[in-house]
C-alpha atoms as a PDB file:
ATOM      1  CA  UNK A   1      41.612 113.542 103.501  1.00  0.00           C
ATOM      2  CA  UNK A   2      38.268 112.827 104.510  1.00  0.00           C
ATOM      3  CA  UNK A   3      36.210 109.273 104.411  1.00  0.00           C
ATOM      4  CA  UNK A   4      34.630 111.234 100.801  1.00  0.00           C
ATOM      5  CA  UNK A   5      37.263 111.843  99.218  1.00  0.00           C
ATOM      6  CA  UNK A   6      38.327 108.009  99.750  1.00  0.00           C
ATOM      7  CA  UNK A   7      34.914 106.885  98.297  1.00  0.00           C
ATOM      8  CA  UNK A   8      35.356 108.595  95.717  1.00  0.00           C
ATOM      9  CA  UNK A   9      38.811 107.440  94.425  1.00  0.00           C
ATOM     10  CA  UNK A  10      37.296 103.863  94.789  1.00  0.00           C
ATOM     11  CA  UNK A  11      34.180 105.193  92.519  1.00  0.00           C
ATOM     12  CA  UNK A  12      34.863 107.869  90.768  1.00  0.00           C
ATOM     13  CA  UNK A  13      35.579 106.982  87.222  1.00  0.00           C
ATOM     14  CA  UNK A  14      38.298 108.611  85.059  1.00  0.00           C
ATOM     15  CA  UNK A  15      36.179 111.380  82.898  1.00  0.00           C
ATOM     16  CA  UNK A  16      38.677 112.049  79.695  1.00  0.00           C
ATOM     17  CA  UNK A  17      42.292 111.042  78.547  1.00  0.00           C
ATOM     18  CA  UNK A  18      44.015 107.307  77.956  1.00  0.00           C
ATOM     19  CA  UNK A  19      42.735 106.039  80.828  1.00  0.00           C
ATOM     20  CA  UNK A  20      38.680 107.216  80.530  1.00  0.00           C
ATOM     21  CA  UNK A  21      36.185 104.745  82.380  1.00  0.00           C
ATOM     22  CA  UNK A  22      39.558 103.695  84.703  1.00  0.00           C
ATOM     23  CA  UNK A  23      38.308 104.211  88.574  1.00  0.00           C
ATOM     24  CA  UNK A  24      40.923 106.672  89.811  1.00  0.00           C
ATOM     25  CA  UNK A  25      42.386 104.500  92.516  1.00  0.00           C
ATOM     26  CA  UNK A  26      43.472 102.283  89.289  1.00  0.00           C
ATOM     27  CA  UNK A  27      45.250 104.739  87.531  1.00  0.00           C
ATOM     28  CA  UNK A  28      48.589 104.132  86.505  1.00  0.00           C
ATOM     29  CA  UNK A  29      51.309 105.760  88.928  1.00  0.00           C
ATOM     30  CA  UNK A  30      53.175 106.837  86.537  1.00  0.00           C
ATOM     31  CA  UNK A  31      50.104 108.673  84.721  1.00  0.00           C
ATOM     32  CA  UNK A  32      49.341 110.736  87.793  1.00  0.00           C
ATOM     33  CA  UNK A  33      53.317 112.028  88.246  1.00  0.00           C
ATOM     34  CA  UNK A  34      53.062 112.690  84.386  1.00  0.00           C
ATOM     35  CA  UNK A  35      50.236 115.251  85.605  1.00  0.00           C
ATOM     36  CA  UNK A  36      52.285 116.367  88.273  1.00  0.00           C
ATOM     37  CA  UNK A  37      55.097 116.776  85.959  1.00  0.00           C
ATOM     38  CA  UNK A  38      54.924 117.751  82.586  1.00  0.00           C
ATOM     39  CA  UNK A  39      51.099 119.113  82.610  1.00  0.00           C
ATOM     40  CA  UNK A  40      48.915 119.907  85.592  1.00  0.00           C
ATOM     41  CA  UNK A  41      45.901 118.845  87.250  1.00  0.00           C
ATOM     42  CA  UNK A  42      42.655 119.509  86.006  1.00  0.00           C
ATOM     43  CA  UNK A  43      41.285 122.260  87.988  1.00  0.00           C
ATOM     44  CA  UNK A  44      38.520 121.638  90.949  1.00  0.00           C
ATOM     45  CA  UNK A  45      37.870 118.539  92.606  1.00  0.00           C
ATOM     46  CA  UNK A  46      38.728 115.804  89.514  1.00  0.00           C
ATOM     47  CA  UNK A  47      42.341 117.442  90.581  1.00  0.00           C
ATOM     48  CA  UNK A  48      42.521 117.513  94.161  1.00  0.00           C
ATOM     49  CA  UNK A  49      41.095 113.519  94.153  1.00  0.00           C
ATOM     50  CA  UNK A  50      44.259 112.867  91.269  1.00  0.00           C
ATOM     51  CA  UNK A  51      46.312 114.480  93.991  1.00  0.00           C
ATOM     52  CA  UNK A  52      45.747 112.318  96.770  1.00  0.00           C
ATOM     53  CA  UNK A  53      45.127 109.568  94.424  1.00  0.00           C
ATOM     54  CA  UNK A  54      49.419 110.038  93.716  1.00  0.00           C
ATOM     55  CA  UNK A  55      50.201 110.534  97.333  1.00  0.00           C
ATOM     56  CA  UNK A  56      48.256 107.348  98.418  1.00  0.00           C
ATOM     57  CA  UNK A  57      50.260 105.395  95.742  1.00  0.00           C
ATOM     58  CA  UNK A  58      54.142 107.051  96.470  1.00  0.00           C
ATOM     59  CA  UNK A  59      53.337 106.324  99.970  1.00  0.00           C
ATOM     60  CA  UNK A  60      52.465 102.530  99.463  1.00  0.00           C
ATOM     61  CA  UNK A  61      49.006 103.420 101.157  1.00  0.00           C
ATOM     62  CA  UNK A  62      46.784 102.537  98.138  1.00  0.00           C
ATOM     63  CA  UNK A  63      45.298  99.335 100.553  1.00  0.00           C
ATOM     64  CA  UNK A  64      43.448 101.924 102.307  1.00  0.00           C
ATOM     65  CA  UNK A  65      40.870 102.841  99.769  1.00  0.00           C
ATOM     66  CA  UNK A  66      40.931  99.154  98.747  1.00  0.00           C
ATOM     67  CA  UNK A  67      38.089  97.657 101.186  1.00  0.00           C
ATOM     68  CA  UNK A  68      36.111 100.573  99.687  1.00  0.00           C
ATOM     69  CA  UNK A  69      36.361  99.277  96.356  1.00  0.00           C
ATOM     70  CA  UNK A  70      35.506  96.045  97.535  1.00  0.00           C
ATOM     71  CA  UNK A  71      32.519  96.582  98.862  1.00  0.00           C
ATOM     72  CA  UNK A  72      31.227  98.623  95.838  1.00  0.00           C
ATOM     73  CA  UNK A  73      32.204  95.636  93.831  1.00  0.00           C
ATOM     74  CA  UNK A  74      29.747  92.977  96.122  1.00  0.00           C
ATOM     75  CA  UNK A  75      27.155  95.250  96.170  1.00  0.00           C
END
């Protein structure tokens, strides 16, 4: 997990699906472990940023990329 990849998941809208337009960060927790579970993650780096997105949020850690968001919000 680089400083990226945490910029991104406060940016990065989602591109497809229920959730389109949702900043990943936002997604739904139980979205991302439907992924995980019944389908997989799309392919390339949309998938890796889901990944982490899911680990972030099991592990209570989502306040990290919040200040992130933050500050793309005042800008």
């Amino acid at each position: 997990m680089d400083k990226q990849q945490l910029i991104k998941l406060a940016t990065l809208p989602m591109p497809f699906g229920k959730y389109a337009g949702r900043v990943l960060i936002d997604l739904p927790e139980e979205y991302l472990l439907w992924f995980q579970n019944k389908a997989e993650f799309p392919k390339g780096e949309l998938g890796e940023l889901m990944q982490l997105c899911l680990a972030l949020k099991v592990e209570g850690l989502e306040e990290v990329v919040a200040p992130l968001k933050n500050q793309r919000l005042s800008r």
